[in-house]
C-alpha atoms as a PDB file:
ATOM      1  CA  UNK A   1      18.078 -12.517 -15.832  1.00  0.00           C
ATOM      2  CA  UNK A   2      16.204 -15.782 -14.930  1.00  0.00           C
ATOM      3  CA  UNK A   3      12.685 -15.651 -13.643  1.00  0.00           C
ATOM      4  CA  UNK A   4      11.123 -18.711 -11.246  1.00  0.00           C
ATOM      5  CA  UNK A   5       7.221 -18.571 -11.236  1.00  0.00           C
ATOM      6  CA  UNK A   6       5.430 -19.811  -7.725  1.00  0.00           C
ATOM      7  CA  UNK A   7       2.265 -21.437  -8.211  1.00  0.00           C
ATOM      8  CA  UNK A   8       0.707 -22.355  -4.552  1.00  0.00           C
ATOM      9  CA  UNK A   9      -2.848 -24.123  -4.926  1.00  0.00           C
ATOM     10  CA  UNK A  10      -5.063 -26.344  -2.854  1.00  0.00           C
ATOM     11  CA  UNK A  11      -7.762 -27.760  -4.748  1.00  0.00           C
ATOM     12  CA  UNK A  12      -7.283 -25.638  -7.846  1.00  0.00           C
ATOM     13  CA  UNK A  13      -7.448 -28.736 -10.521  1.00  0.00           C
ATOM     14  CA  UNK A  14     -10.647 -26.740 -12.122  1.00  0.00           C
ATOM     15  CA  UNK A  15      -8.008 -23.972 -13.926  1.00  0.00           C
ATOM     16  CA  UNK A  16      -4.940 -25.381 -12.714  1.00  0.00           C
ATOM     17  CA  UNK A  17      -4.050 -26.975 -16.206  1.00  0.00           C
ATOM     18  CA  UNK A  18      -4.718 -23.643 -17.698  1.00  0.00           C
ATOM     19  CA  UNK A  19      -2.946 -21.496 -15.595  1.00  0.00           C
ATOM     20  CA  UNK A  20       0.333 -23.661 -15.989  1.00  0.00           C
ATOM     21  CA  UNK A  21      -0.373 -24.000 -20.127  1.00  0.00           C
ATOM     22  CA  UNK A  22      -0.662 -20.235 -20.264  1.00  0.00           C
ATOM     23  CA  UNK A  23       2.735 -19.940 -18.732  1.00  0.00           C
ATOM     24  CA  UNK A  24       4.734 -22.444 -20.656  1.00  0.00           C
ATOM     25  CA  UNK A  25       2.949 -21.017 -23.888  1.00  0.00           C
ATOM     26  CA  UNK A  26       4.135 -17.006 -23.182  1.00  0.00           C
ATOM     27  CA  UNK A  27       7.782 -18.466 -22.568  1.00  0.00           C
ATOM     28  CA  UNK A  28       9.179 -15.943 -19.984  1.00  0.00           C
ATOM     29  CA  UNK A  29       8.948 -18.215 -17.583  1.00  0.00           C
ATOM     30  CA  UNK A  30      12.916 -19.574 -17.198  1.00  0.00           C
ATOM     31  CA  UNK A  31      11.529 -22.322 -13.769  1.00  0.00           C
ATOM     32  CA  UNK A  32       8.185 -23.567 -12.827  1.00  0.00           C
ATOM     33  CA  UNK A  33       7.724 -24.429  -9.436  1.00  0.00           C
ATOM     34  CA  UNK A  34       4.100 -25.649  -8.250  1.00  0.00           C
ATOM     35  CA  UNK A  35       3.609 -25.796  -4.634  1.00  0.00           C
ATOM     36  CA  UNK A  36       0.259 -28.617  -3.975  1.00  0.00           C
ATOM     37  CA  UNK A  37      -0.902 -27.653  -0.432  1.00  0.00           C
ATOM     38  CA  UNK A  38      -1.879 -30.779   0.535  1.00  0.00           C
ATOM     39  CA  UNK A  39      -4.677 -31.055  -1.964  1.00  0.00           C
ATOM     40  CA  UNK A  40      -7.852 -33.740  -2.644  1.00  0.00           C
ATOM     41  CA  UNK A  41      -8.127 -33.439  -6.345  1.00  0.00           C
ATOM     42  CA  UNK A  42      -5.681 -33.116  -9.340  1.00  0.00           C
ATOM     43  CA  UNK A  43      -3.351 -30.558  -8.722  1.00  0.00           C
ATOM     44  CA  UNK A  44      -0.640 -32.301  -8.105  1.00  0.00           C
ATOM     45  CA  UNK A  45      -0.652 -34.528 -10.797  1.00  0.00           C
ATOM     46  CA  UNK A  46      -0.954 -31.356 -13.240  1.00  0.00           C
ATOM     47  CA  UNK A  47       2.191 -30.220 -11.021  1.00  0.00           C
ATOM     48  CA  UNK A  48       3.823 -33.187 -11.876  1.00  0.00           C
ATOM     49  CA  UNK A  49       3.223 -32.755 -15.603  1.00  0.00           C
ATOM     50  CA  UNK A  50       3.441 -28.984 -16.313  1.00  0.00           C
ATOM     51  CA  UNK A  51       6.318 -27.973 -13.517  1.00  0.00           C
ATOM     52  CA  UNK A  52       9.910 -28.252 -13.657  1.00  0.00           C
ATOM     53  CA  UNK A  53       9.450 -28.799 -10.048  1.00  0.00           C
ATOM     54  CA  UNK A  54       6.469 -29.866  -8.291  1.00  0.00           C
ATOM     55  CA  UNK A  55       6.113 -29.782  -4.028  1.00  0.00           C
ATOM     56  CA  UNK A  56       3.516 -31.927  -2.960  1.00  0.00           C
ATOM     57  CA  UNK A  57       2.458 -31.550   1.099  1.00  0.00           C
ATOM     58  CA  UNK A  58       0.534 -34.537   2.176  1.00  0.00           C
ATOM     59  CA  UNK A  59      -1.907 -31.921   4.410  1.00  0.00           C
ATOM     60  CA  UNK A  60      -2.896 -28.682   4.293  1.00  0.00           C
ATOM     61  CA  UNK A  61      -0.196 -25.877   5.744  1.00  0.00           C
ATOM     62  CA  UNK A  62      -1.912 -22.895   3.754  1.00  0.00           C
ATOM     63  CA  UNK A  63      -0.832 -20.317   1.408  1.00  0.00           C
ATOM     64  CA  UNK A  64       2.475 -18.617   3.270  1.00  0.00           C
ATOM     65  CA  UNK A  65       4.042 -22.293   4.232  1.00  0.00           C
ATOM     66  CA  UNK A  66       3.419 -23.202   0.050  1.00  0.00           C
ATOM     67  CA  UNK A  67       4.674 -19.872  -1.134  1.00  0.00           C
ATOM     68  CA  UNK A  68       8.040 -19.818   1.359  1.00  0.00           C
ATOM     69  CA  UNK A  69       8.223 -23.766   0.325  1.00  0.00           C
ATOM     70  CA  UNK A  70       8.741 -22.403  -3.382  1.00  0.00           C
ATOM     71  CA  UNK A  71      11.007 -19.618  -2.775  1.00  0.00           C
ATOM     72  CA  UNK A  72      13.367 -21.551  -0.971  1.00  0.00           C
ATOM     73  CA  UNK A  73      13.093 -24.390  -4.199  1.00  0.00           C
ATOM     74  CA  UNK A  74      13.539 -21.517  -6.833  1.00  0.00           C
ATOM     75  CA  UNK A  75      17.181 -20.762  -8.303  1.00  0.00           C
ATOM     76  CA  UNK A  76      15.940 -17.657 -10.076  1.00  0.00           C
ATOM     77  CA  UNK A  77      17.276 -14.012 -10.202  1.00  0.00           C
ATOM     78  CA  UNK A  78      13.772 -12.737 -10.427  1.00  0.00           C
ATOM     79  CA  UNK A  79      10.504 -14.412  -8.402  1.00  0.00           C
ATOM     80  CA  UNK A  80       7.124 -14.018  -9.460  1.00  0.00           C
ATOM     81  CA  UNK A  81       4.315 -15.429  -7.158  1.00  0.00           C
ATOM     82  CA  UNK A  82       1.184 -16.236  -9.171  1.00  0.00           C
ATOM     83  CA  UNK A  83      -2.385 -17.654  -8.251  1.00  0.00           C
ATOM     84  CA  UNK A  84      -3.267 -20.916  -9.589  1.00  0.00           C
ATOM     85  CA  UNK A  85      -6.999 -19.351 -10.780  1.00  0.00           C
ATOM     86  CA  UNK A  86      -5.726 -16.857 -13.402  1.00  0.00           C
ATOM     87  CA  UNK A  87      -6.031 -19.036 -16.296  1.00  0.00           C
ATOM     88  CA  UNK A  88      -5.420 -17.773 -19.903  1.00  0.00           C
ATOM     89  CA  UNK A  89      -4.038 -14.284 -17.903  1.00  0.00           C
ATOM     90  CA  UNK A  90      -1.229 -15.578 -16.181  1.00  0.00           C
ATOM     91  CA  UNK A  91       0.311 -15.364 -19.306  1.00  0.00           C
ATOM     92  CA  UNK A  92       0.780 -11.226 -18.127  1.00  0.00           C
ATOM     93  CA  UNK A  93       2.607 -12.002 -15.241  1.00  0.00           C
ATOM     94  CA  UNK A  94       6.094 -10.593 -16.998  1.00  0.00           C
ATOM     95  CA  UNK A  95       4.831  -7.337 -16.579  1.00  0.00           C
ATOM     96  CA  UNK A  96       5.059  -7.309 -13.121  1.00  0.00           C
ATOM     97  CA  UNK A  97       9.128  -7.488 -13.314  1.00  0.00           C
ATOM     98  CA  UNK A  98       9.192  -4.229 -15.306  1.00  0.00           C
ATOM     99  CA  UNK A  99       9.437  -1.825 -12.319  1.00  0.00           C
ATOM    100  CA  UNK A 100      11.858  -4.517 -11.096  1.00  0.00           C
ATOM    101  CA  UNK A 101      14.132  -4.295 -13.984  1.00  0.00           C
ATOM    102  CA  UNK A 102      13.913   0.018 -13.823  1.00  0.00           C
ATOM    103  CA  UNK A 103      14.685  -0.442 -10.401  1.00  0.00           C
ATOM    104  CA  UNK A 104      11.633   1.103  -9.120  1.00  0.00           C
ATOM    105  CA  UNK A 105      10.319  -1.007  -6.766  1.00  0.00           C
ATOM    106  CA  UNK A 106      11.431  -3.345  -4.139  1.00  0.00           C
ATOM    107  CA  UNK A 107       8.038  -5.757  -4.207  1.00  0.00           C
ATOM    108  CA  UNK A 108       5.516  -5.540  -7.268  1.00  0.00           C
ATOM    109  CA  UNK A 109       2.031  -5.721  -6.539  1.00  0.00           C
ATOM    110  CA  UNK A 110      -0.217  -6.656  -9.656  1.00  0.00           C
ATOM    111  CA  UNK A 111      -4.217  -5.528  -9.868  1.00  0.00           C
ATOM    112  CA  UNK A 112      -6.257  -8.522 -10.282  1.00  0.00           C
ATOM    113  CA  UNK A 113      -9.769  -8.021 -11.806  1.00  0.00           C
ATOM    114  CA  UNK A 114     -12.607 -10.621 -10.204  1.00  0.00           C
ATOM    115  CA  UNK A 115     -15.549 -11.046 -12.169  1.00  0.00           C
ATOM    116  CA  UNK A 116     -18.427 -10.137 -10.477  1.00  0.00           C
ATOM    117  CA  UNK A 117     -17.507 -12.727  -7.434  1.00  0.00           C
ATOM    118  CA  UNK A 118     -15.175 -11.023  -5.078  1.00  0.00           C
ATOM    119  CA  UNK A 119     -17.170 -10.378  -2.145  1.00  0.00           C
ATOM    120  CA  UNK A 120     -17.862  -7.628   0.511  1.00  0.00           C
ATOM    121  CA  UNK A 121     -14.472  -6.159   0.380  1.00  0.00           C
ATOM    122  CA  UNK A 122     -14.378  -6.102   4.169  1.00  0.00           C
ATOM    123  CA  UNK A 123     -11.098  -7.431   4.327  1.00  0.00           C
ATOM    124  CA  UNK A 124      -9.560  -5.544   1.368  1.00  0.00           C
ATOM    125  CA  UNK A 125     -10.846  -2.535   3.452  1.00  0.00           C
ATOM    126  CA  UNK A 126      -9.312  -3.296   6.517  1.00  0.00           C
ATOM    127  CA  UNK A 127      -5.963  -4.447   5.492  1.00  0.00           C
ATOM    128  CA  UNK A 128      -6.584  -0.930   3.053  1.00  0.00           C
ATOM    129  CA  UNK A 129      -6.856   1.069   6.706  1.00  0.00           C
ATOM    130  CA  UNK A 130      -4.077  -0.897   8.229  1.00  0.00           C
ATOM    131  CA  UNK A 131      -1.619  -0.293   5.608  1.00  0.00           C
ATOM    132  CA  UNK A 132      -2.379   3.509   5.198  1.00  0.00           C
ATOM    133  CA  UNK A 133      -2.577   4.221   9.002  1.00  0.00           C
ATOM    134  CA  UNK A 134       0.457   2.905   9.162  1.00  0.00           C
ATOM    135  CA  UNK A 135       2.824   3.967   6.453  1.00  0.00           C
ATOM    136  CA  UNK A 136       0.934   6.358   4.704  1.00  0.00           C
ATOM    137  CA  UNK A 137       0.425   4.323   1.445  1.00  0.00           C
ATOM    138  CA  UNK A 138      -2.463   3.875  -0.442  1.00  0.00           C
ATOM    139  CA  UNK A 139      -3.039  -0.317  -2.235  1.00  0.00           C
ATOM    140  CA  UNK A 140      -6.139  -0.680  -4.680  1.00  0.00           C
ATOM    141  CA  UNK A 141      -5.389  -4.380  -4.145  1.00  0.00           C
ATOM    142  CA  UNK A 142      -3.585  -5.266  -1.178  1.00  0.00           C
ATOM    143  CA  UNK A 143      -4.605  -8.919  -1.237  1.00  0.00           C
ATOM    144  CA  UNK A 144      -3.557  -9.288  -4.546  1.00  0.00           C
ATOM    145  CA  UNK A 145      -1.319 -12.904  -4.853  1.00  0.00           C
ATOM    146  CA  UNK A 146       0.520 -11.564  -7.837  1.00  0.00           C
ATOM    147  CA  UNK A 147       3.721 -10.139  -6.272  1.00  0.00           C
ATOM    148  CA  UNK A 148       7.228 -10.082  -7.894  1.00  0.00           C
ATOM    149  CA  UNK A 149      10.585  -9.544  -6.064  1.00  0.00           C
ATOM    150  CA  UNK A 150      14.294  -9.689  -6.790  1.00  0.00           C
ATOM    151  CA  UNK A 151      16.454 -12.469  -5.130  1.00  0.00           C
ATOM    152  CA  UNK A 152      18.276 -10.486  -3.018  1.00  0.00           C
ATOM    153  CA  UNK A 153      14.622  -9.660  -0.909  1.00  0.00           C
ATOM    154  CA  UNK A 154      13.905 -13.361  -0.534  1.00  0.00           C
ATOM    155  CA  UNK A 155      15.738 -13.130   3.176  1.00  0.00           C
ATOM    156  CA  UNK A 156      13.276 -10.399   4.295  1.00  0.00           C
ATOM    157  CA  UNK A 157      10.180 -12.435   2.553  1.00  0.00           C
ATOM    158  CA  UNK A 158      11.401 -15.845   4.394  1.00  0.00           C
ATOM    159  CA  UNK A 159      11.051 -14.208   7.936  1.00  0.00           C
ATOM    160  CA  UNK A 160       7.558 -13.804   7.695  1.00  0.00           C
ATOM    161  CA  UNK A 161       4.962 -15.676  10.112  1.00  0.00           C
ATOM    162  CA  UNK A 162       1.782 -15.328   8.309  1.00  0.00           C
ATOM    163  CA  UNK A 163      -1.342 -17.802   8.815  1.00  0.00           C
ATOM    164  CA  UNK A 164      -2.344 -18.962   5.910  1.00  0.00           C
ATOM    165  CA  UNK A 165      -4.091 -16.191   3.423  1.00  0.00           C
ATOM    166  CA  UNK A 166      -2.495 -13.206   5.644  1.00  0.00           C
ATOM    167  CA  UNK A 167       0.443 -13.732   3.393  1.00  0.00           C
ATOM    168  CA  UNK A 168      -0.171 -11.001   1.200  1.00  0.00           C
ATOM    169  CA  UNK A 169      -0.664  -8.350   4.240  1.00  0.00           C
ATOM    170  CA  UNK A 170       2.226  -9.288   6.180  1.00  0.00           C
ATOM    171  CA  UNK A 171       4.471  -9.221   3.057  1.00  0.00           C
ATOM    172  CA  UNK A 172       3.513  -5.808   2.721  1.00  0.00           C
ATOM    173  CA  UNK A 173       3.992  -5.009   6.189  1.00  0.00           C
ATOM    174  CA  UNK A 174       7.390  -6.648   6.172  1.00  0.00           C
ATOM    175  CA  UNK A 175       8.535  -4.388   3.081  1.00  0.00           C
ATOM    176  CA  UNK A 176       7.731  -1.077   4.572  1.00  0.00           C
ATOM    177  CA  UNK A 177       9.188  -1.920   7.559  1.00  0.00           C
ATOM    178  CA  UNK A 178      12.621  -2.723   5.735  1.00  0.00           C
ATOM    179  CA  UNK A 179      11.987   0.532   4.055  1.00  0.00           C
ATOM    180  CA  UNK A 180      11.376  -1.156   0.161  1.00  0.00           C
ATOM    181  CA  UNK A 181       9.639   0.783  -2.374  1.00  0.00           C
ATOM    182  CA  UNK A 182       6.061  -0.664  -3.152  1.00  0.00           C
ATOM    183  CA  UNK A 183       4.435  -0.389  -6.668  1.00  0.00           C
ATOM    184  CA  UNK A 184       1.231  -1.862  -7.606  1.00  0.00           C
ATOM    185  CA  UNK A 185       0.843  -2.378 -11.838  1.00  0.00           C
ATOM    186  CA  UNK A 186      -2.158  -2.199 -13.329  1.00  0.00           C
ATOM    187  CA  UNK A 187      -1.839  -5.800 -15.185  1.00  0.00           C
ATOM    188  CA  UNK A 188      -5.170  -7.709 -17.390  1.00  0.00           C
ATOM    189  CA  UNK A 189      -5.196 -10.618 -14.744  1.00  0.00           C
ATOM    190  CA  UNK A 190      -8.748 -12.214 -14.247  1.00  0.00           C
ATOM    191  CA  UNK A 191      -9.596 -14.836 -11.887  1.00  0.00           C
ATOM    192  CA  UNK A 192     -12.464 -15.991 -11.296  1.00  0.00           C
ATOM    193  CA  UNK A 193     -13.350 -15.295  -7.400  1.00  0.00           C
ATOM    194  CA  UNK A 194     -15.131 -17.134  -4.937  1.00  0.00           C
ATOM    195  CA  UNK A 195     -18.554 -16.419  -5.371  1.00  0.00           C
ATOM    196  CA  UNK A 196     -21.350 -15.623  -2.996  1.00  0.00           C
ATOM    197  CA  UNK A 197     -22.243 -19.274  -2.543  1.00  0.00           C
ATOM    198  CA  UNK A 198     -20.985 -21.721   1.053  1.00  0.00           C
ATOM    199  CA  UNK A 199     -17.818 -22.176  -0.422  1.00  0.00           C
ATOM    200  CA  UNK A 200     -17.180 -18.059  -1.312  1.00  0.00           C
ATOM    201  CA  UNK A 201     -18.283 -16.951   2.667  1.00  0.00           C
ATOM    202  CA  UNK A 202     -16.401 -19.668   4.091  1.00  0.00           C
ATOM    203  CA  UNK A 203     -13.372 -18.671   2.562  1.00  0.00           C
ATOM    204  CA  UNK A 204     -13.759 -15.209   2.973  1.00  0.00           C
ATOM    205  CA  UNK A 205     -14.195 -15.650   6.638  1.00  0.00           C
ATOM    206  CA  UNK A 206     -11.540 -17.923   6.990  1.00  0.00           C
ATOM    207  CA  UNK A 207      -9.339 -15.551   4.868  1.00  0.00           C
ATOM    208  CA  UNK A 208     -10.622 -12.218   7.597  1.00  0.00           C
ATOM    209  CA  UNK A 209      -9.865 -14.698  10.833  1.00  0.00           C
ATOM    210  CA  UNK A 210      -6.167 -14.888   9.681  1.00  0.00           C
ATOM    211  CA  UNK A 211      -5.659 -11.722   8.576  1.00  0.00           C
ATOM    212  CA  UNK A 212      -7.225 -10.617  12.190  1.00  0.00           C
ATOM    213  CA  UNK A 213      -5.378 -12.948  13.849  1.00  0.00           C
ATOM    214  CA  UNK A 214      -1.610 -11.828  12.210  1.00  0.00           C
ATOM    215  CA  UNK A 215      -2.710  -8.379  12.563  1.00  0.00           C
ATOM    216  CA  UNK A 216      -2.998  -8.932  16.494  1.00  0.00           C
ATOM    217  CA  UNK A 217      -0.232 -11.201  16.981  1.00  0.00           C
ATOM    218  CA  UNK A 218       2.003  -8.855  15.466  1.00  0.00           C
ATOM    219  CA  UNK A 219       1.015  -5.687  16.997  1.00  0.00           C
ATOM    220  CA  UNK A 220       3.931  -4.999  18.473  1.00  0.00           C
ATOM    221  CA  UNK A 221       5.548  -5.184  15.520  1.00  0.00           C
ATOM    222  CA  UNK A 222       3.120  -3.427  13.566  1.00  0.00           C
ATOM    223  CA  UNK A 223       3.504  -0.470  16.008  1.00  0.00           C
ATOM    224  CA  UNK A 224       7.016  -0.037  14.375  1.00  0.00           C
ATOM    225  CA  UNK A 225       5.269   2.046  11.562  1.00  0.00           C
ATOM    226  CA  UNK A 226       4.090   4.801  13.862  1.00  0.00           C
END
């Protein structure tokens, strides 16, 4: 059972090298693919050095073009999708293929813990609403990057039209309308969050704008889990 590990990152050279280490040192990781979204500092350097294969876009596409760019790279049975902030906890990302292996769930969602930085929550809420209106289900983290999926749901993931950090809803979205079984794991991931500072509101605003935006372009598809 070989396992590829996504890393998509844009400007992440702060706990890139970390992240990557943290891997490589647990050693469940079979293929390393980093995905540098057109970034301004390091990270595709570290790519370079710590990844078995390293995708470098000259510009910025955003989060769903990076994470479909390393899916379609990846030869492995199993495909974890980690972010590039978790540092020393990435290491835990194995224990998102459990319910995988039992055959228990279709997509794995894995709890992330912020620390002290993540925010308002108004987007967590609303995709929260969206999902539950819809299908019934109930996410603690629905925006959660750390995701894990078998091979034979990468055809279903690669259909998805998703600006940038609306990734994680419409992947969601996508499953329960193909009828997959969801889990979320409760897994000792810690990243660090964006802060309440410029750089934290402007990314959670530009993170609620594409989530909106998905949400209404695809409302006639949404309206499929009525």
């Amino acid at each position: 059972m070989s396992i590829s590990v996504i890393i998509p990152a844009y400007n992440e050279e702060q706990h890139l090298r970390t992240t990557l280490k943290a891997i490589r040192k647990a050693g469940w990781a079979d293929e390393l693919i980093g995905i540098n979204d057109g970034s301004r500092d390091g990270t595709g350097r570290l790519m370079e050095k710590y990844c078995d294969v390293a995708i470098s876009f000259i510009r910025n596409h955003g989060k769903t073009a990076a994470a479909k760019a390393g899916w379609l790279a990846s030869k492995g049975e199993y495909i974890v999708t980690l972010d590039a902030d978790l540092r020393e906890s990435a290491m835990y990302g194995k224990e998102l293929l459990t319910p995988l292996y039992n055959n228990k769930a279709d997509l794995v969602i894995g709890m992330v813990r912020g620390e002290g930085k993540d925010g308002f929550g108004l987007v967590k809420k609303r995709v929260q609403h969206v999902i539950k209106q819809r299908s019934g289900l109930v996410l603690q983290t629905p925006l959660s990057g750390q995701r894990a999926f078998h091979r034979k749901q990468m055809e279903c993931f690669q259909l998805i039209e998703a600006e940038g950090f609306a990734l994680e809803t419409m992947m969601t979205l996508k499953a329960l309308q193909q009828g997959l079984n969801i889990k979320e794991v409760e897994v000792p991931f810690v990243h660090e969050g964006k802060g309440w500072g410029i750089q934290g509101l402007y990314h959670r605003g530009k993170q609620w704008l594409e989530v909106e935006r998905c949400l209404w372009k695809y409302g006639k598809y949404l309206s499929s889990f009525r």
